[in-house]
C-alpha atoms as a PDB file:
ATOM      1  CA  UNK A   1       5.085  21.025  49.951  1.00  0.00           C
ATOM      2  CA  UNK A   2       2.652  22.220  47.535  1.00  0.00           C
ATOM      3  CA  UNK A   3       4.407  20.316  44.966  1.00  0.00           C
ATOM      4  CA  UNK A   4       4.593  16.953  46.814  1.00  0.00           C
ATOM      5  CA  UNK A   5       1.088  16.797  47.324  1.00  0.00           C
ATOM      6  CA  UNK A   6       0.177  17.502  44.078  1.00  0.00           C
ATOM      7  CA  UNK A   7       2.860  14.392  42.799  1.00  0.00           C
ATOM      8  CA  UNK A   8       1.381  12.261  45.248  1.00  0.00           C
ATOM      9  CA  UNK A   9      -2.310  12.864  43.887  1.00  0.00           C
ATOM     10  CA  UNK A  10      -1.202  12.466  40.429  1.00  0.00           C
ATOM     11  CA  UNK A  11       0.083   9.376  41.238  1.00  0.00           C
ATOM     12  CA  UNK A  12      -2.642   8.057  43.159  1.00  0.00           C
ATOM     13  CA  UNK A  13      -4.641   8.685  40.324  1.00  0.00           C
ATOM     14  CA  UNK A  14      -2.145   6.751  37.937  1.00  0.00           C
ATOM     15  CA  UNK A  15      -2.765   4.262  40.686  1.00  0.00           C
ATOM     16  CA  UNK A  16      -6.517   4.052  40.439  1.00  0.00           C
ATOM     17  CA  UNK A  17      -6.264   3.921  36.521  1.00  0.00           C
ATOM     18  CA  UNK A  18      -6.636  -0.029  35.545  1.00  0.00           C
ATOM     19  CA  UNK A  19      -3.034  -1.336  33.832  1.00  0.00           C
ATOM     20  CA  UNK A  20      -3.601  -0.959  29.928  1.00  0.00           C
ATOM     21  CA  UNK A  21      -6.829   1.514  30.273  1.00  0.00           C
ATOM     22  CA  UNK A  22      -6.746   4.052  27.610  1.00  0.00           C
ATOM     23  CA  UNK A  23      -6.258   7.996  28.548  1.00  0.00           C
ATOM     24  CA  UNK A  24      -8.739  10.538  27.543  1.00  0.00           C
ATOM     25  CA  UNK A  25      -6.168  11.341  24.501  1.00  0.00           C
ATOM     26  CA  UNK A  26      -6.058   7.878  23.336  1.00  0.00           C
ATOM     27  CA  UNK A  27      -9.631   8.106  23.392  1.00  0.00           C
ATOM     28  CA  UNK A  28      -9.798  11.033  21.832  1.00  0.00           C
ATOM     29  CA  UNK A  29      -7.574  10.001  18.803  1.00  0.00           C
ATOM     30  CA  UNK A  30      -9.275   6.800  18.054  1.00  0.00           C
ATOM     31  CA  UNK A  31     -12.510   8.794  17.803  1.00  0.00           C
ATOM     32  CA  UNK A  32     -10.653  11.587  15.600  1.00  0.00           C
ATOM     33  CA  UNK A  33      -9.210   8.316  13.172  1.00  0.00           C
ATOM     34  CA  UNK A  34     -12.519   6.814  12.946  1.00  0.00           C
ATOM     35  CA  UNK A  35     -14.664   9.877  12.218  1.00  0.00           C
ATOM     36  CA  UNK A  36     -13.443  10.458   8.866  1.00  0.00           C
ATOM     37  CA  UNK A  37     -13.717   7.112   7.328  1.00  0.00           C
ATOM     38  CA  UNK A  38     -17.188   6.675   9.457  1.00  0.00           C
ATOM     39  CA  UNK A  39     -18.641  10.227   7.551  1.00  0.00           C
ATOM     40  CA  UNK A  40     -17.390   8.502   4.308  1.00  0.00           C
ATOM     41  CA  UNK A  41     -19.205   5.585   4.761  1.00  0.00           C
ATOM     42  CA  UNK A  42     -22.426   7.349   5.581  1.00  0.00           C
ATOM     43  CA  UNK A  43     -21.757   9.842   2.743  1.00  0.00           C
ATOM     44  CA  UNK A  44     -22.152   6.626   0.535  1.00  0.00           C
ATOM     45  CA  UNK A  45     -24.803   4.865   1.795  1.00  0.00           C
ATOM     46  CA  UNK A  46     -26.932   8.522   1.863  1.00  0.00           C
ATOM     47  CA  UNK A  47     -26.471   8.865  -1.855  1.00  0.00           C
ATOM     48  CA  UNK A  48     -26.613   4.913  -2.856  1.00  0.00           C
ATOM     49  CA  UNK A  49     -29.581   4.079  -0.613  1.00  0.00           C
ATOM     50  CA  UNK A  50     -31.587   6.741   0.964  1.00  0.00           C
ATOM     51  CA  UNK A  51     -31.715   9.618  -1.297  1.00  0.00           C
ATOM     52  CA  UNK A  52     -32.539   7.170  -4.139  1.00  0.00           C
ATOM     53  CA  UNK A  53     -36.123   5.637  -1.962  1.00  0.00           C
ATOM     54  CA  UNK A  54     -35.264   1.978  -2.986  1.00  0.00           C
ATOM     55  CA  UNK A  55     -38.430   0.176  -2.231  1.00  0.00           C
ATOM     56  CA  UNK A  56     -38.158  -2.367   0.768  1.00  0.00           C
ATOM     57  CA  UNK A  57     -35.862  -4.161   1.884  1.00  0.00           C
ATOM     58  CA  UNK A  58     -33.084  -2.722  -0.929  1.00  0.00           C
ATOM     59  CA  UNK A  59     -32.159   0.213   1.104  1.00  0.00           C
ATOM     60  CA  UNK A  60     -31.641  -1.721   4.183  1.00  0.00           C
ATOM     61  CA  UNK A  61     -30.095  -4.448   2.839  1.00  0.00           C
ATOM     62  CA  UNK A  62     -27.490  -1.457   1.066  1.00  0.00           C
ATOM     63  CA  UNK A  63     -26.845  -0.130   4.283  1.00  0.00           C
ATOM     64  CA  UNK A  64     -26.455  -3.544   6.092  1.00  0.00           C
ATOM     65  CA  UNK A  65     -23.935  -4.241   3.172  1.00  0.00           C
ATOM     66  CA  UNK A  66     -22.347  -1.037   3.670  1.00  0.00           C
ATOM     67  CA  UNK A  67     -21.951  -1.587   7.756  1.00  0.00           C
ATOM     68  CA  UNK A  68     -20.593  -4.772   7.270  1.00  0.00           C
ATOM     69  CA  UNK A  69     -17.709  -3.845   4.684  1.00  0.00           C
ATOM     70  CA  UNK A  70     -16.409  -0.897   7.513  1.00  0.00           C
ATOM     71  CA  UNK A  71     -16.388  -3.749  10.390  1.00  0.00           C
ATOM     72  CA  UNK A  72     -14.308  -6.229   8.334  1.00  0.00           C
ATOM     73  CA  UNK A  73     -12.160  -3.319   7.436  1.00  0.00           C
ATOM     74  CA  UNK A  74     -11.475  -2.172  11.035  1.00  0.00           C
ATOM     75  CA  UNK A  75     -10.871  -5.917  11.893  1.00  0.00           C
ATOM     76  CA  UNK A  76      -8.579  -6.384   8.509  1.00  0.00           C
ATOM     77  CA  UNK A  77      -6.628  -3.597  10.275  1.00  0.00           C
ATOM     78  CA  UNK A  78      -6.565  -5.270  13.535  1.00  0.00           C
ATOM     79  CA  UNK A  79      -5.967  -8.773  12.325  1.00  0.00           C
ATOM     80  CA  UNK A  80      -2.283  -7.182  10.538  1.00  0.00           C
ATOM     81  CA  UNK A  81      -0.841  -6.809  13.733  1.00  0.00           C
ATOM     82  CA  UNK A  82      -1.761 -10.067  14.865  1.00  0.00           C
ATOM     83  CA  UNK A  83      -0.242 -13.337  14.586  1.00  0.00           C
ATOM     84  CA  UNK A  84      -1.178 -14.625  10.733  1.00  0.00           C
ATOM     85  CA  UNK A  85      -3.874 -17.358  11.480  1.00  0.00           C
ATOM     86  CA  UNK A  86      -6.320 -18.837   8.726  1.00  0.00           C
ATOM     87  CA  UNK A  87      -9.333 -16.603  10.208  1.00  0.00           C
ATOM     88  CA  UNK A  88      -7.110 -13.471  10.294  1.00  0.00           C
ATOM     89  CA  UNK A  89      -5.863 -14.085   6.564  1.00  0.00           C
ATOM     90  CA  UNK A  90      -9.786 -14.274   5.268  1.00  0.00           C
ATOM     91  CA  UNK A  91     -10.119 -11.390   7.034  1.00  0.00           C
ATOM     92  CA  UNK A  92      -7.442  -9.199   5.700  1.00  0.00           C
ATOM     93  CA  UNK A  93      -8.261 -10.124   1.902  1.00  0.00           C
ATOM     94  CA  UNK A  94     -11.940  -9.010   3.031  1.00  0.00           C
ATOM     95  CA  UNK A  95     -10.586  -5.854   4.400  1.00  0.00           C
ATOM     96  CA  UNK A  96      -7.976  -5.144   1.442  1.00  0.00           C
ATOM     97  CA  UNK A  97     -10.736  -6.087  -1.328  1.00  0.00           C
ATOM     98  CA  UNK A  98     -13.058  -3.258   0.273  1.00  0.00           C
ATOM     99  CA  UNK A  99     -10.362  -0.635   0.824  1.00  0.00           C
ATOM    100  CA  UNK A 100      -9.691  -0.902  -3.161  1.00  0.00           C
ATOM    101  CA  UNK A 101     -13.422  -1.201  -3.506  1.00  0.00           C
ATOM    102  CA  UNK A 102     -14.624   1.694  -1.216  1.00  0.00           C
ATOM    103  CA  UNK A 103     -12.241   4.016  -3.108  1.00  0.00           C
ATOM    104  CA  UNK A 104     -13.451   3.659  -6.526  1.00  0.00           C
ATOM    105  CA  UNK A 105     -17.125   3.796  -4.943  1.00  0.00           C
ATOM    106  CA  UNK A 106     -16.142   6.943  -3.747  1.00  0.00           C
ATOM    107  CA  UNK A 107     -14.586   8.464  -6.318  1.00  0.00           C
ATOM    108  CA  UNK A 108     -18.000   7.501  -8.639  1.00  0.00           C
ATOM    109  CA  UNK A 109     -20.391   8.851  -5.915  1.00  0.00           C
ATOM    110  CA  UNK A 110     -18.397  12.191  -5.827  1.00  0.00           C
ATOM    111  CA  UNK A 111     -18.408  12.495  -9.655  1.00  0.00           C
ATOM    112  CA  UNK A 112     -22.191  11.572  -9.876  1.00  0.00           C
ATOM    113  CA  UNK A 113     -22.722  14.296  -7.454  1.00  0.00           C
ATOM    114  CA  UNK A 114     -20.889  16.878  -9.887  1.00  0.00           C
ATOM    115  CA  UNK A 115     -22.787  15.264 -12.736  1.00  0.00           C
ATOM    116  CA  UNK A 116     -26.161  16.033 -11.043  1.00  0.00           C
ATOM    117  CA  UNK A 117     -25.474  19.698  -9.437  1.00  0.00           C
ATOM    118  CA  UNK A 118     -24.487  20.705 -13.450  1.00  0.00           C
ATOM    119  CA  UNK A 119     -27.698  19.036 -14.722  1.00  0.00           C
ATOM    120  CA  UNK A 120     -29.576  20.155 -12.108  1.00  0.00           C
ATOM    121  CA  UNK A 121     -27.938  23.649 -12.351  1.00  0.00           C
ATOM    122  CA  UNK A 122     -28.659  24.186 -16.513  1.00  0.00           C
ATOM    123  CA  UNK A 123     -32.181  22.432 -15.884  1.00  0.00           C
ATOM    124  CA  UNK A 124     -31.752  19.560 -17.863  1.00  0.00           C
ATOM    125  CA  UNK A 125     -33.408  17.214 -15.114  1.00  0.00           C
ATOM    126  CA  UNK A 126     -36.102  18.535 -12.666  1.00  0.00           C
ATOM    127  CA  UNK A 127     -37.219  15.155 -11.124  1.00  0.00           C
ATOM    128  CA  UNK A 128     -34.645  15.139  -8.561  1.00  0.00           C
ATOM    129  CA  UNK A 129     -35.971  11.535  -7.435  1.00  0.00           C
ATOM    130  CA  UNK A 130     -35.248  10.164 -10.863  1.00  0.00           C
ATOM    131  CA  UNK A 131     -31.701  11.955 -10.773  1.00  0.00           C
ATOM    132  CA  UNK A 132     -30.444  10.082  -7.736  1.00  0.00           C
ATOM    133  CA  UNK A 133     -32.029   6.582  -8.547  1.00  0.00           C
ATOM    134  CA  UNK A 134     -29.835   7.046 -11.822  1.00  0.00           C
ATOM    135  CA  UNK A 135     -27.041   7.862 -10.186  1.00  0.00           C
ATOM    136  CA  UNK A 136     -27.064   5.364  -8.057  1.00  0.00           C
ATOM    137  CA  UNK A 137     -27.674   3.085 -10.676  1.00  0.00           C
ATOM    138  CA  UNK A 138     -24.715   4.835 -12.633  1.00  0.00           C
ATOM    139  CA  UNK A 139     -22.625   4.614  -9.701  1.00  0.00           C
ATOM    140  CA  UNK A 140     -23.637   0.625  -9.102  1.00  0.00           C
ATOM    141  CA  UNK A 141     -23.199  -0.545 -12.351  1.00  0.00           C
ATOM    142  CA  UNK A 142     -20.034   1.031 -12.755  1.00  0.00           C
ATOM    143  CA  UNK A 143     -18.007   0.259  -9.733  1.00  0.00           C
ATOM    144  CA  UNK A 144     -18.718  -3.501  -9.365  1.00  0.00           C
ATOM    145  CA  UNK A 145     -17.222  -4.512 -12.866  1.00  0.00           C
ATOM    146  CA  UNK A 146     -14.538  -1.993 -11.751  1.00  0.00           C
ATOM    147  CA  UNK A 147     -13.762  -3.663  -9.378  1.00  0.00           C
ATOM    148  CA  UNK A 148     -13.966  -7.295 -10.923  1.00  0.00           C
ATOM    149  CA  UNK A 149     -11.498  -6.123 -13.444  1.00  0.00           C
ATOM    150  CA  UNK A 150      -9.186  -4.293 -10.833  1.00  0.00           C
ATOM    151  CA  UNK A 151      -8.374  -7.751  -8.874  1.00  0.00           C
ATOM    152  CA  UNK A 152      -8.044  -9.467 -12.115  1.00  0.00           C
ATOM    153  CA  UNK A 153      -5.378  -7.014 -13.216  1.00  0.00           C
ATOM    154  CA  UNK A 154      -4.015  -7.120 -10.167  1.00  0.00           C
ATOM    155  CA  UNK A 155      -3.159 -11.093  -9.676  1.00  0.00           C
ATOM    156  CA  UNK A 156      -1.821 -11.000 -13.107  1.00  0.00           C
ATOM    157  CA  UNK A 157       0.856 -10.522 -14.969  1.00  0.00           C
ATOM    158  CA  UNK A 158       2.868  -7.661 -13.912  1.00  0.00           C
ATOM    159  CA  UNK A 159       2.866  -4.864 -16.845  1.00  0.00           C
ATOM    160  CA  UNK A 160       5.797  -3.778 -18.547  1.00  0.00           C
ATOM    161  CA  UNK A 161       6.401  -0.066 -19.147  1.00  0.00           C
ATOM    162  CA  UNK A 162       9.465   0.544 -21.223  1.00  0.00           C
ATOM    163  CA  UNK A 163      11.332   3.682 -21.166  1.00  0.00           C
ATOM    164  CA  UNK A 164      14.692   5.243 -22.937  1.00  0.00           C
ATOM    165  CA  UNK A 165      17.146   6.602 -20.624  1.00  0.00           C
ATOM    166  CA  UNK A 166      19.543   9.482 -22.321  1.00  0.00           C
ATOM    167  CA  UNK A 167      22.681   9.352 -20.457  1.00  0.00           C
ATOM    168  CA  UNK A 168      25.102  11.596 -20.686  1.00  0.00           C
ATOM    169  CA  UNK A 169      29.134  10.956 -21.362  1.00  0.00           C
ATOM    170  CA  UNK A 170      27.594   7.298 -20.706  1.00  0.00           C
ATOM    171  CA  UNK A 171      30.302   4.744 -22.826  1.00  0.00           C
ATOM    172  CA  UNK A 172      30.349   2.988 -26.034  1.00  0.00           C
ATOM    173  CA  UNK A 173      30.599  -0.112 -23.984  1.00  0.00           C
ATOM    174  CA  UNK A 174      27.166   0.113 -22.346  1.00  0.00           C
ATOM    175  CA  UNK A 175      24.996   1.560 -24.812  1.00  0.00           C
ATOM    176  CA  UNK A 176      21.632  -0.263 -24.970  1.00  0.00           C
ATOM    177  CA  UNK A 177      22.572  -1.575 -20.960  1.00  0.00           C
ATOM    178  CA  UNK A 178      18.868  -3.163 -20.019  1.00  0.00           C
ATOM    179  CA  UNK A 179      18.086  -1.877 -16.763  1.00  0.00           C
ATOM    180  CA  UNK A 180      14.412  -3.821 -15.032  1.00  0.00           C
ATOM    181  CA  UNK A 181      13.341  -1.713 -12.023  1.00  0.00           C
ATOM    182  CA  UNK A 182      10.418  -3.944  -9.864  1.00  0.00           C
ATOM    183  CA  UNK A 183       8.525  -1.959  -7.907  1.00  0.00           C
ATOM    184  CA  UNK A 184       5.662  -1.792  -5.161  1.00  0.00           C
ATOM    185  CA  UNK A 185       5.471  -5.802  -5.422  1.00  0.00           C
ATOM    186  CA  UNK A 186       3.859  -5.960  -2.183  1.00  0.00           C
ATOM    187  CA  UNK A 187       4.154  -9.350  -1.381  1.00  0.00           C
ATOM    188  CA  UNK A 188       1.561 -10.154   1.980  1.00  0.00           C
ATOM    189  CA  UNK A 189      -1.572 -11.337   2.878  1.00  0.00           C
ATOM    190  CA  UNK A 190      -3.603 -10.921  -0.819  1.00  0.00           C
ATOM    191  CA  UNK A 191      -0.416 -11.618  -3.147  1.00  0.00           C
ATOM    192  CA  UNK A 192       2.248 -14.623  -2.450  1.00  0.00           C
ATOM    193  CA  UNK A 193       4.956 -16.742  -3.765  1.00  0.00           C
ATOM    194  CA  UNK A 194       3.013 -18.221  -6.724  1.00  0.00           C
ATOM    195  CA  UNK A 195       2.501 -14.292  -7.644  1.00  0.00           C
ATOM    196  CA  UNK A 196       6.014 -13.344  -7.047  1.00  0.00           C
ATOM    197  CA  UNK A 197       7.168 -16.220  -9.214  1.00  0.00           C
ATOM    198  CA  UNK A 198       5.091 -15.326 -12.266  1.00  0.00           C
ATOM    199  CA  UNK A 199       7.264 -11.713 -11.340  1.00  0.00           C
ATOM    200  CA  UNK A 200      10.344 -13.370 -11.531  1.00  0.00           C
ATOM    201  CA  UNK A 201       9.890 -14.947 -14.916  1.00  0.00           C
ATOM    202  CA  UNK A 202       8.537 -12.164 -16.659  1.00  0.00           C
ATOM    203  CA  UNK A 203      11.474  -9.820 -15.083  1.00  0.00           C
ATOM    204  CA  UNK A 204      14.183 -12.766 -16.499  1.00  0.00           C
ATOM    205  CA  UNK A 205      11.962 -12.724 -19.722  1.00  0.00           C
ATOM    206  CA  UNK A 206      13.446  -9.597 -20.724  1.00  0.00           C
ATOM    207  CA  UNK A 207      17.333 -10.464 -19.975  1.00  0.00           C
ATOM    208  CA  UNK A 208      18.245  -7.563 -18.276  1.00  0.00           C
ATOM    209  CA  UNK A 209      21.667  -6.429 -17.369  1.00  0.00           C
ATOM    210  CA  UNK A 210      20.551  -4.646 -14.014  1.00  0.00           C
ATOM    211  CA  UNK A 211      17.506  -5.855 -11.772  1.00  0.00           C
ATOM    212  CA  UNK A 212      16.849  -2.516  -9.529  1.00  0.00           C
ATOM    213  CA  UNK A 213      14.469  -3.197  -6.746  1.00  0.00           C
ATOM    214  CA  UNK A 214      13.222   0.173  -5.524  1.00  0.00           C
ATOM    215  CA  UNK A 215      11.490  -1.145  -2.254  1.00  0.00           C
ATOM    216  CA  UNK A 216       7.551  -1.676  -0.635  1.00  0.00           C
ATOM    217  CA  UNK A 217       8.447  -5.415  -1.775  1.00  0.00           C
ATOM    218  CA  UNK A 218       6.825  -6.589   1.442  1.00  0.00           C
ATOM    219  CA  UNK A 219       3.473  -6.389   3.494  1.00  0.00           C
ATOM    220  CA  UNK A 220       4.882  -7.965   6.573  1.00  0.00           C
ATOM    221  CA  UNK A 221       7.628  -9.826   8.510  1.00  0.00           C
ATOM    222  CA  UNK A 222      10.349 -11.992   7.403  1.00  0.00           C
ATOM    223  CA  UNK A 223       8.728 -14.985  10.112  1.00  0.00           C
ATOM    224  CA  UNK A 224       5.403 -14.796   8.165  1.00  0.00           C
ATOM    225  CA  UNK A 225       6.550 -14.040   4.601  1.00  0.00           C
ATOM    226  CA  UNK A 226      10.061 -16.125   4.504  1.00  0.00           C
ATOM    227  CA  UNK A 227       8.849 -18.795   2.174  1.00  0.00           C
ATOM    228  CA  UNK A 228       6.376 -16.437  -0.027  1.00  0.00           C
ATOM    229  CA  UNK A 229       9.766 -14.693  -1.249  1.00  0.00           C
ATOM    230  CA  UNK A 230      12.354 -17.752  -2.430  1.00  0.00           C
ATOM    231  CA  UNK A 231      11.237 -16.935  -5.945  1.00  0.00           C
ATOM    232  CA  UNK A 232      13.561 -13.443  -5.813  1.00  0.00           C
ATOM    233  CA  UNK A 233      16.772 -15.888  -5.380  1.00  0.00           C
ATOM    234  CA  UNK A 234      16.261 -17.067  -9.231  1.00  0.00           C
ATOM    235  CA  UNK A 235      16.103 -13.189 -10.548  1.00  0.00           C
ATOM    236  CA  UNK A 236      18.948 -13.237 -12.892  1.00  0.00           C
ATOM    237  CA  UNK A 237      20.379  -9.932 -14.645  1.00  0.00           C
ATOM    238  CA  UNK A 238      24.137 -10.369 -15.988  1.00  0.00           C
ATOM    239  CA  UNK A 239      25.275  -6.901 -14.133  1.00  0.00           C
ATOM    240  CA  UNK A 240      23.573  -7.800 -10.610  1.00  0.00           C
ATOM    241  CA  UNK A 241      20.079  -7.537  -8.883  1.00  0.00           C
ATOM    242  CA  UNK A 242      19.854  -4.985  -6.770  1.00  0.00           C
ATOM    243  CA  UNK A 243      17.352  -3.266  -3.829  1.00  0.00           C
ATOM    244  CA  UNK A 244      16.714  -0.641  -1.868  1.00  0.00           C
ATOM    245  CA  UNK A 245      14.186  -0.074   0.617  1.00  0.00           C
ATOM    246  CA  UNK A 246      10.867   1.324   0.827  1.00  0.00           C
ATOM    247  CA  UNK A 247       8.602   2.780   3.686  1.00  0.00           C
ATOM    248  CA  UNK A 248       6.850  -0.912   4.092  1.00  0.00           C
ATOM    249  CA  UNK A 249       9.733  -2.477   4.515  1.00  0.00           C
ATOM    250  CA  UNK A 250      10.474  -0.152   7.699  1.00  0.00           C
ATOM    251  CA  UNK A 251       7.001  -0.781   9.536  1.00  0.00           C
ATOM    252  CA  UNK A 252       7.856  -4.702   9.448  1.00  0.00           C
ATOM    253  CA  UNK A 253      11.684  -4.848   9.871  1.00  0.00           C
ATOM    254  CA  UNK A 254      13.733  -2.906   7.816  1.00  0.00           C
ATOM    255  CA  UNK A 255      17.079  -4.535   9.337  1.00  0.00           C
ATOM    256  CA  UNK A 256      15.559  -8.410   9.176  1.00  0.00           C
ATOM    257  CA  UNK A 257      13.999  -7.988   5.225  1.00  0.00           C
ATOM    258  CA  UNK A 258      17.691  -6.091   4.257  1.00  0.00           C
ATOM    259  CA  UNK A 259      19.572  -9.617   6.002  1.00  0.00           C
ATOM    260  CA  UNK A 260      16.840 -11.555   4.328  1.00  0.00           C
ATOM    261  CA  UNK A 261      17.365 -10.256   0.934  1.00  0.00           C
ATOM    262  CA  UNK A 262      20.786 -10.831   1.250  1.00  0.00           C
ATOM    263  CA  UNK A 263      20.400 -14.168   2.012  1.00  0.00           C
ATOM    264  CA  UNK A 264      18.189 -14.609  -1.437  1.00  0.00           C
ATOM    265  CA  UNK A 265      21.675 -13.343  -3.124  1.00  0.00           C
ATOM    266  CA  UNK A 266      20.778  -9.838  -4.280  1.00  0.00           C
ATOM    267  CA  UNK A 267      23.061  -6.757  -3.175  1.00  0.00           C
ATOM    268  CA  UNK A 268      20.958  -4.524  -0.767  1.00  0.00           C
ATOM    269  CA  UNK A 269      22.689  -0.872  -1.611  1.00  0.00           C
ATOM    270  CA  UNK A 270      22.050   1.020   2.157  1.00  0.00           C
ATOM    271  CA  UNK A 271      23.436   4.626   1.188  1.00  0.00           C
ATOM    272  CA  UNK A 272      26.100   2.999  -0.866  1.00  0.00           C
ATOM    273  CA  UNK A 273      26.790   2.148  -4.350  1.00  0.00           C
ATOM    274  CA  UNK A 274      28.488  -0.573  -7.045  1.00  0.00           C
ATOM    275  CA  UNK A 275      30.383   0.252 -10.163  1.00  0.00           C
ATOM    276  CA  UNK A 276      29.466  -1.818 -13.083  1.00  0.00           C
ATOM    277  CA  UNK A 277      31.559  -2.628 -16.055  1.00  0.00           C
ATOM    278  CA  UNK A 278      30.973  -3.520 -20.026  1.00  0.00           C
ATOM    279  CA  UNK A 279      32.724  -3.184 -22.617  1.00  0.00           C
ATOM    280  CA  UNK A 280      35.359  -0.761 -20.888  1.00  0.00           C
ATOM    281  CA  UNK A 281      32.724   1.443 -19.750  1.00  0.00           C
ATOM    282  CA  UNK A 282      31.934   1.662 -16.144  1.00  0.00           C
ATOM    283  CA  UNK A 283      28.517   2.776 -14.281  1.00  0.00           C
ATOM    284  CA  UNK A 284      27.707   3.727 -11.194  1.00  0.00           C
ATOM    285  CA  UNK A 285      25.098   1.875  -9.203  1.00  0.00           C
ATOM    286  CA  UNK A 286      23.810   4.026  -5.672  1.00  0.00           C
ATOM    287  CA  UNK A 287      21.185   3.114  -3.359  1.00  0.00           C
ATOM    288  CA  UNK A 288      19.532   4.758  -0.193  1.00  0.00           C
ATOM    289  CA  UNK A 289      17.388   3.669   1.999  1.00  0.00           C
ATOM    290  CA  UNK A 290      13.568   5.381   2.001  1.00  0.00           C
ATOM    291  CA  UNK A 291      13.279   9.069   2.227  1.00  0.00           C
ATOM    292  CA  UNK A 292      11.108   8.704   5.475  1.00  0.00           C
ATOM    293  CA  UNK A 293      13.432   5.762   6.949  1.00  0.00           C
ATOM    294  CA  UNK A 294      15.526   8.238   9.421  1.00  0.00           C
ATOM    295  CA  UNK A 295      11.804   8.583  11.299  1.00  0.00           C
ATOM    296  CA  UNK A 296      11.790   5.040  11.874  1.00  0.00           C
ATOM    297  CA  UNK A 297      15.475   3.811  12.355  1.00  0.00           C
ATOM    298  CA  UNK A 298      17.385   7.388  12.808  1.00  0.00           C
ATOM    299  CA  UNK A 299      20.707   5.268  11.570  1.00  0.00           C
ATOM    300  CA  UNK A 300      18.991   4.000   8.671  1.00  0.00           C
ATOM    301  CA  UNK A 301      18.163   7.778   7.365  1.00  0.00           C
ATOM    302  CA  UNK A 302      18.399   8.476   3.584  1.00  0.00           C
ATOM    303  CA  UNK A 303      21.856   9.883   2.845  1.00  0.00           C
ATOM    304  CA  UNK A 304      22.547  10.016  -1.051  1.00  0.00           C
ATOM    305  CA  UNK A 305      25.636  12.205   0.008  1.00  0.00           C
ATOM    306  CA  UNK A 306      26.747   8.888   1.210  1.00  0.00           C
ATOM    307  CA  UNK A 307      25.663   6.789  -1.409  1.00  0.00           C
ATOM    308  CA  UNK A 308      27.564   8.479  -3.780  1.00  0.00           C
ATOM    309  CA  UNK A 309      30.873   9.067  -1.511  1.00  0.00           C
ATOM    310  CA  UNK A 310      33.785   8.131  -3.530  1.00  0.00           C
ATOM    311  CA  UNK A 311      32.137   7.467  -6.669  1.00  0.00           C
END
């Protein structure tokens, strides 16, 4: 009886709870997620703008700044798992150029502030006013061309690191075999086709036997980002093009970007592999999915035991 009761009040509290209103946990989470990046924020603007005394209205204004950067980058946040509009693309660049931003300003206030305790420390510098308004000024001067040259490097060309593999046993017939591995490409809302297709000729540039695409190609859905990625159909690589997954891939639709791929005309490897052939000598090509997939998709799961059955 007691037990009825006590279902029946639960219940009619359920009841009285508006559709869609957040429990005390929920609550309690979003609070928890936003503390950390809120202290951050403050820990910033304390060392940029207060501790320095900037006259009037410089601190404010810093602080103002400062405010305005976390909002966009909440609503960047927000805007990804919304429809892509106009508005909500302006927004997410906003948000993406601070979150590169905020963690090179935050990585220069933190070494300032080891800078200063050690000159403080061996009394090099006594004026502790002077030491933060140089900081600061360090810090400033720093970052900004930082970051100016960060989203330059990052809408251009792609950079080329080449590296000698030592195979063992591996055949006469493929000796000097030109493998290109594209990674992290991250196609979405701040790079895009015209990007991607800059990629693409670079990548066919270097005449590779093997294209290996080792996932994250993606920052969202195959509706939104469909025509952004035609350019991957013209890779070329006499051996195949290959790709596996990554974990970005999986929190937009893992299944629809492996179909989509393969509609572009490159072999998607899902725990499985290819053997390649030159000159007699033969290769084996495996691919698995990303190590965290099975989290996501439990069928999906990394298996390299299966990648390499039969092999």
């Amino acid at each position: 009886m007691t037990t009825d009761v006590s279902s029946e009040e639960a219940s009619s509290r359920r009841a009285r709870r508006p559709a869609g209103a957040p429990g005390w946990r929920s609550v309690l989470s979003l609070l928890l997620g936003l503390g950390l990046p809120v202290a951050l924020h403050v820990y910033i603007g304390l060392r940029l703008f207060t501790a320095p005394g900037w006259p009037a209205p410089w601190a404010a204004v810093g602080w103002g700044l400062l405010g305005f950067c976390f909002l966009i980058l909440l609503a960047g946040f927000r805007a990804a798992r919304r429809e892509a509009t106009g508005f909500s693309r302006v927004i997410q660049w906003g948000a993406y150029l601070w979150l590169g931003a905020f963690g090179i300003f935050l990585t220069a206030v933190l070494a300032s502030d080891v800078v200063g305790a050690a000159l403080s420390l061996s009394g090099t510098v006594t004026d502790m006013h002077a030491l933060a308004r140089g900081r600061a000024a360090a810090v400033l001067g720093t970052v900004v061309p930082a970051v100016a040259f960060a989203f330059v490097t990052a809408r251009g060309k792609a950079r080329v690191e080449r590296t000698t593999v030592a195979l063992k046993d591996l055949g006469p017939g493929l000796e000097g075999l030109r493998v290109v591995q594209l990674s992290d490409v991250h196609v979405g809302p701040t790079l895009d086709g015209v990007w991607l297709q800059r990629v693409v000729d670079q990548v066919n540039a270097l005449k590779p036997d093997i294209v290996a695409i080792t996932g994250d190609l993606v920052d969202g859905s195959v509706e939104e980002l469909r025509d952004q990625m035609t350019p991957l159909a013209s890779l070329k690589a006499s051996l195949g093009v290959y790709y596996v997954t990554g974990n970005h891939e999986f929190y937009h639709g893992a299944r629809a970007w492996m179909a989509e791929v393969a509609r572009l005309g490159i072999t998607v490897l899902t725990n499985e592999h290819r053997v390649v052939e030159r000159g007699g000598a033969r290769l084996v090509v495996a691919g698995v999915t990303d190590h965290d997939a099975g989290h996501i998709d439990p069928p999906l799961e990394s298996r390299p035991d299966l990648a390499l059955a039969g092999a």
